[in-house]
Protein backbone atom coordinates (compact mmCIF):
# COMPACT_ATOMS: atom_id res chain seq x y z
CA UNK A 1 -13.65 -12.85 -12.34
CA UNK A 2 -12.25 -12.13 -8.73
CA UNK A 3 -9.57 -9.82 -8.31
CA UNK A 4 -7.66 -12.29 -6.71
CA UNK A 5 -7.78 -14.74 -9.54
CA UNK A 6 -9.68 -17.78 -10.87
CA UNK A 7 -8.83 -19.95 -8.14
CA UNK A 8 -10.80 -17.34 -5.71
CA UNK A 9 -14.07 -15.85 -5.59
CA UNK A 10 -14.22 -12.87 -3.47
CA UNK A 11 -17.12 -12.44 -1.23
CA UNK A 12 -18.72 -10.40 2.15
CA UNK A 13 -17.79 -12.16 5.48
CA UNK A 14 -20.23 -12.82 7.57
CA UNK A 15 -19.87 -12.99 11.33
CA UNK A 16 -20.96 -16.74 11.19
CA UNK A 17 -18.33 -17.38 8.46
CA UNK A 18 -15.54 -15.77 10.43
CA UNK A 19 -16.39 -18.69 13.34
CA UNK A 20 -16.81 -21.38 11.40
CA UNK A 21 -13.53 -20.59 8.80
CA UNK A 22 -10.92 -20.35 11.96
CA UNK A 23 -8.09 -21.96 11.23
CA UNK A 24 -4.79 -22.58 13.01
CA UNK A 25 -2.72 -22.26 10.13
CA UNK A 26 1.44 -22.43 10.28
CA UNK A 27 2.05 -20.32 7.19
CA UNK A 28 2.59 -16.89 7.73
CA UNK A 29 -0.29 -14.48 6.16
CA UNK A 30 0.34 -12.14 3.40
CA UNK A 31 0.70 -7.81 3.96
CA UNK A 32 1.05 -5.40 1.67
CA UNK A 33 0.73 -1.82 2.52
CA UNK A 34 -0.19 0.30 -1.14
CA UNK A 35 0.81 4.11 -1.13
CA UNK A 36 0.90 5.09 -4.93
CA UNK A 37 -0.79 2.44 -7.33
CA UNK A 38 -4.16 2.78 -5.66
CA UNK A 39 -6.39 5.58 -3.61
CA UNK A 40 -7.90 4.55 -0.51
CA UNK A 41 -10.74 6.94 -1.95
CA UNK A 42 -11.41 4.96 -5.04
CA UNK A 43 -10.68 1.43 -3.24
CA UNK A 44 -13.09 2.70 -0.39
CA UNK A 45 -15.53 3.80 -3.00
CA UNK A 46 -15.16 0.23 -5.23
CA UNK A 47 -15.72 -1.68 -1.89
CA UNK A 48 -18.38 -0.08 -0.57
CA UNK A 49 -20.94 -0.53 -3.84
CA UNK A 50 -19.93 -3.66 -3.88
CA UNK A 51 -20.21 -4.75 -0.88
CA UNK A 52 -21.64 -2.45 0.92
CA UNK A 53 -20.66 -1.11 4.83
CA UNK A 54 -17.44 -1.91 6.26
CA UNK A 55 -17.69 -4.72 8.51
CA UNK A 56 -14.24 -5.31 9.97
CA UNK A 57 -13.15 -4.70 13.56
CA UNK A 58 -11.25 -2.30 13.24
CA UNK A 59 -14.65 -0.03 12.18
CA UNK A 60 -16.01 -0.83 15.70
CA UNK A 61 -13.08 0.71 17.14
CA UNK A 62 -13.42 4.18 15.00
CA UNK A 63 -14.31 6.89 16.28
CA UNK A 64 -17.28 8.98 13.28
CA UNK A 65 -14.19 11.85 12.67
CA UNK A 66 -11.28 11.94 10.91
CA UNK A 67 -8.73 11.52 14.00
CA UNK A 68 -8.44 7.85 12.90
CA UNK A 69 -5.97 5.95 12.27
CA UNK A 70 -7.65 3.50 10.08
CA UNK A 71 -11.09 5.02 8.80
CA UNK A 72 -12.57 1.72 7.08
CA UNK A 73 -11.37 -1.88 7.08
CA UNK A 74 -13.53 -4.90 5.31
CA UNK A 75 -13.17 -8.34 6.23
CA UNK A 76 -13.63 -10.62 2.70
CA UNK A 77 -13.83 -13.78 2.30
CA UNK A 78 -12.41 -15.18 -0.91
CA UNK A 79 -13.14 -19.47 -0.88
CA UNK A 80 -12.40 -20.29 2.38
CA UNK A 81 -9.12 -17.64 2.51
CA UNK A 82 -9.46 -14.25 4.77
CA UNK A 83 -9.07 -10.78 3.17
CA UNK A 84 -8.75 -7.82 5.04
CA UNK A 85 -8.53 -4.34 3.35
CA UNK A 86 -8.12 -1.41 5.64
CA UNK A 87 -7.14 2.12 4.69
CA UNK A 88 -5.88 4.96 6.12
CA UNK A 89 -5.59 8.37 4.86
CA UNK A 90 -2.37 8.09 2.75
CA UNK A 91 -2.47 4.02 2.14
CA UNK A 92 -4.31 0.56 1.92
CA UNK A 93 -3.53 -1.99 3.51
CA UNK A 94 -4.18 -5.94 2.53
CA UNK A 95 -3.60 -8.77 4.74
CA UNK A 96 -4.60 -12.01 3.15
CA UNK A 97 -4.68 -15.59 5.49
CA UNK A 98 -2.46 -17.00 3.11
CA UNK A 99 1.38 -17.05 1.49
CA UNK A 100 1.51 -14.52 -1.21
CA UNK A 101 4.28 -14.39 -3.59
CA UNK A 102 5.02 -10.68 -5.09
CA UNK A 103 3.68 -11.49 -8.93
CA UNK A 104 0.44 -12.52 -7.04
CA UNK A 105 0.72 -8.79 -5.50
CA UNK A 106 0.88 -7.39 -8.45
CA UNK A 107 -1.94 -9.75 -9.83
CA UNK A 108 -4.05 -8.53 -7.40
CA UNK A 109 -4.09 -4.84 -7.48
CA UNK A 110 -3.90 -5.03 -11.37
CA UNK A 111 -6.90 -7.06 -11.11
CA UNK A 112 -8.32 -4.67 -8.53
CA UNK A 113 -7.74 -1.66 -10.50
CA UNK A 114 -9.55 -3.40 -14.07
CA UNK A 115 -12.32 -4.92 -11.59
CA UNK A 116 -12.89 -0.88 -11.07
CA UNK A 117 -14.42 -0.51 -14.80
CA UNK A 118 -17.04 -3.83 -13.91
CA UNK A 119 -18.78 -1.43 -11.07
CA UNK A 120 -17.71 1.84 -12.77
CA UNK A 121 -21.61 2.99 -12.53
CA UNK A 122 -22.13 1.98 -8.90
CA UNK A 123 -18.35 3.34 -7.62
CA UNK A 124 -19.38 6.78 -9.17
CA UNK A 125 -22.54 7.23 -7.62
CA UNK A 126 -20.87 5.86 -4.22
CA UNK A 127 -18.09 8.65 -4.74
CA UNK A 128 -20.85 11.21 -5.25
CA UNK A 129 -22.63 10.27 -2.30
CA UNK A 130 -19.89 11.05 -0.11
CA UNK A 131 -19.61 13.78 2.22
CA UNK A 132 -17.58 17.11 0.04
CA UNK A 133 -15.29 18.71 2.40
CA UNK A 134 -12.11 21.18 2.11
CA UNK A 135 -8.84 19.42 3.22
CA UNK A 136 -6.66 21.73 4.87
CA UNK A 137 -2.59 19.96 3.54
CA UNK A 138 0.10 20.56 5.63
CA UNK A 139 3.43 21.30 3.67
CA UNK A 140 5.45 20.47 5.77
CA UNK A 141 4.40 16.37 5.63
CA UNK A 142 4.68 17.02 1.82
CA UNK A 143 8.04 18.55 2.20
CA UNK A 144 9.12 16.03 4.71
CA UNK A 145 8.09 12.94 2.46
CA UNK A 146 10.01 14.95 -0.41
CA UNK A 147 12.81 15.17 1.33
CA UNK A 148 12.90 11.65 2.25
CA UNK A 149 12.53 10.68 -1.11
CA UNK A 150 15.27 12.33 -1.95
CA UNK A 151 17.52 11.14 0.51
CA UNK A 152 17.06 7.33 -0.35
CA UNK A 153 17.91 8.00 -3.21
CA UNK A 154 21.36 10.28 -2.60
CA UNK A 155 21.79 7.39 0.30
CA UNK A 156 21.31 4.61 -2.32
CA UNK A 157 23.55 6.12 -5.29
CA UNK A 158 26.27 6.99 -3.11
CA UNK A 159 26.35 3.94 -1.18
CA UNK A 160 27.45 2.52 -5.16
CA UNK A 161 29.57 5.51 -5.88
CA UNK A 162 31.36 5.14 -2.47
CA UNK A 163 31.94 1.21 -2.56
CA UNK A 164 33.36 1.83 -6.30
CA UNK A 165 35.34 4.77 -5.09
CA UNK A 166 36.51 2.80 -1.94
CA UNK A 167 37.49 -0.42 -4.12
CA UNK A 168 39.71 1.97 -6.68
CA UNK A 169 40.92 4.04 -3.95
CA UNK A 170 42.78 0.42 -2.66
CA UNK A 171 44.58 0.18 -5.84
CA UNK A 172 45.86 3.92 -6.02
CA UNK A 173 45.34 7.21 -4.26
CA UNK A 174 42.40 9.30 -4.21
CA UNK A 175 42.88 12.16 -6.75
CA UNK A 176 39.58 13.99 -7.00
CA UNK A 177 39.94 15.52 -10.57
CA UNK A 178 41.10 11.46 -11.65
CA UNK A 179 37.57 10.59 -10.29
CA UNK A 180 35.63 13.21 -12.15
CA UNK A 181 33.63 14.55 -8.66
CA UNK A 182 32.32 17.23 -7.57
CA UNK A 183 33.47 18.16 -3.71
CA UNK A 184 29.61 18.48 -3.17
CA UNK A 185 29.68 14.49 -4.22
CA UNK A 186 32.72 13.75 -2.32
CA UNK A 187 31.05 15.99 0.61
CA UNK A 188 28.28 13.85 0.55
CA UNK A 189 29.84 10.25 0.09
CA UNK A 190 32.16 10.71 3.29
């Protein structure tokens, strides 16, 4: 069973494939950039036993270092549909040449992550083969993409609190101990 389903088999694309399955097509194609469910090490490792070198374009444009933006991208072919998976060093990023609704999404890297078990064997010895090497993190990214996280979601809650507080606040005045906040909350609302 593919990853993507029953209706598709997924396969390597040849170069001769990629001429002779142009389409024009009028739909928009599917993206969907991953950055928790999946590792572009163990998605990296899964494609390459099974099928083998990278062979999209954007590996012709990579330099052989780690100053690249996207280190591998594979060009699939599943039926007569394109599949491009690229990653980067954080996320992975799929671009199919068709419509995808989000429960197909989620079909997919579900299916992605079981099809990991099938080539279990192979995918380990890939991971092993690969080049060990220390990885120097910078804290301040971490702290930064903390932070952010954070943010949204002060930004998102007191968008709620303040559109409650602004839709009572119509009907009588503003009396902070009434509205049981703190004057860090109210701080941060206005």
């Amino acid at each position: 069973m593919s990853f993507l389903g029953e209706k598709h088999r997924l396969k390597r694309c040849s170069p001769s494939s990629r001429e002779k399955g142009v389409k024009k097509s009028s739909s928009l194609s599917g993206h969907l950039v991953v950055r928790t469910q999946l590792r572009p090490l163990d998605v990296y490792a899964y494609l390459r036993a099974r099928f083998g070198i990278p062979n999209g374009f954007q590996n012709f444009l990579r330099r052989d270092d780690s100053d690249n933006w996207i280190h591998w991208d594979f060009n699939l072919k599943a039926d007569d549909v394109d599949v491009y998976i690229q990653g980067t060093s954080r996320e992975i990023h799929f671009m199919i040449a068709e419509s995808i609704t989000d429960q197909n999404w989620k079909n997919i890297i579900v299916g992605l992550k079981k099809d990991f078990g099938r080539v279990g064997r192979a995918k380990s010895d890939m991971t092993r083969s690969f080049e060990k090497f220390v990885v120097f993190q910078n804290k301040f990214i971490t702290l930064a993409q903390l932070c952010a996280e954070i943010h949204g979601a002060i930004t998102d809650a007191t968008e709620s609190m303040a559109t409650s507080i602004r839709s009572e606040s119509r009907s009588k005045p503003f009396i902070l101990k009434e509205s049981g906040l703190s004057s860090l909350m109210v701080a941060t609302i206005f």
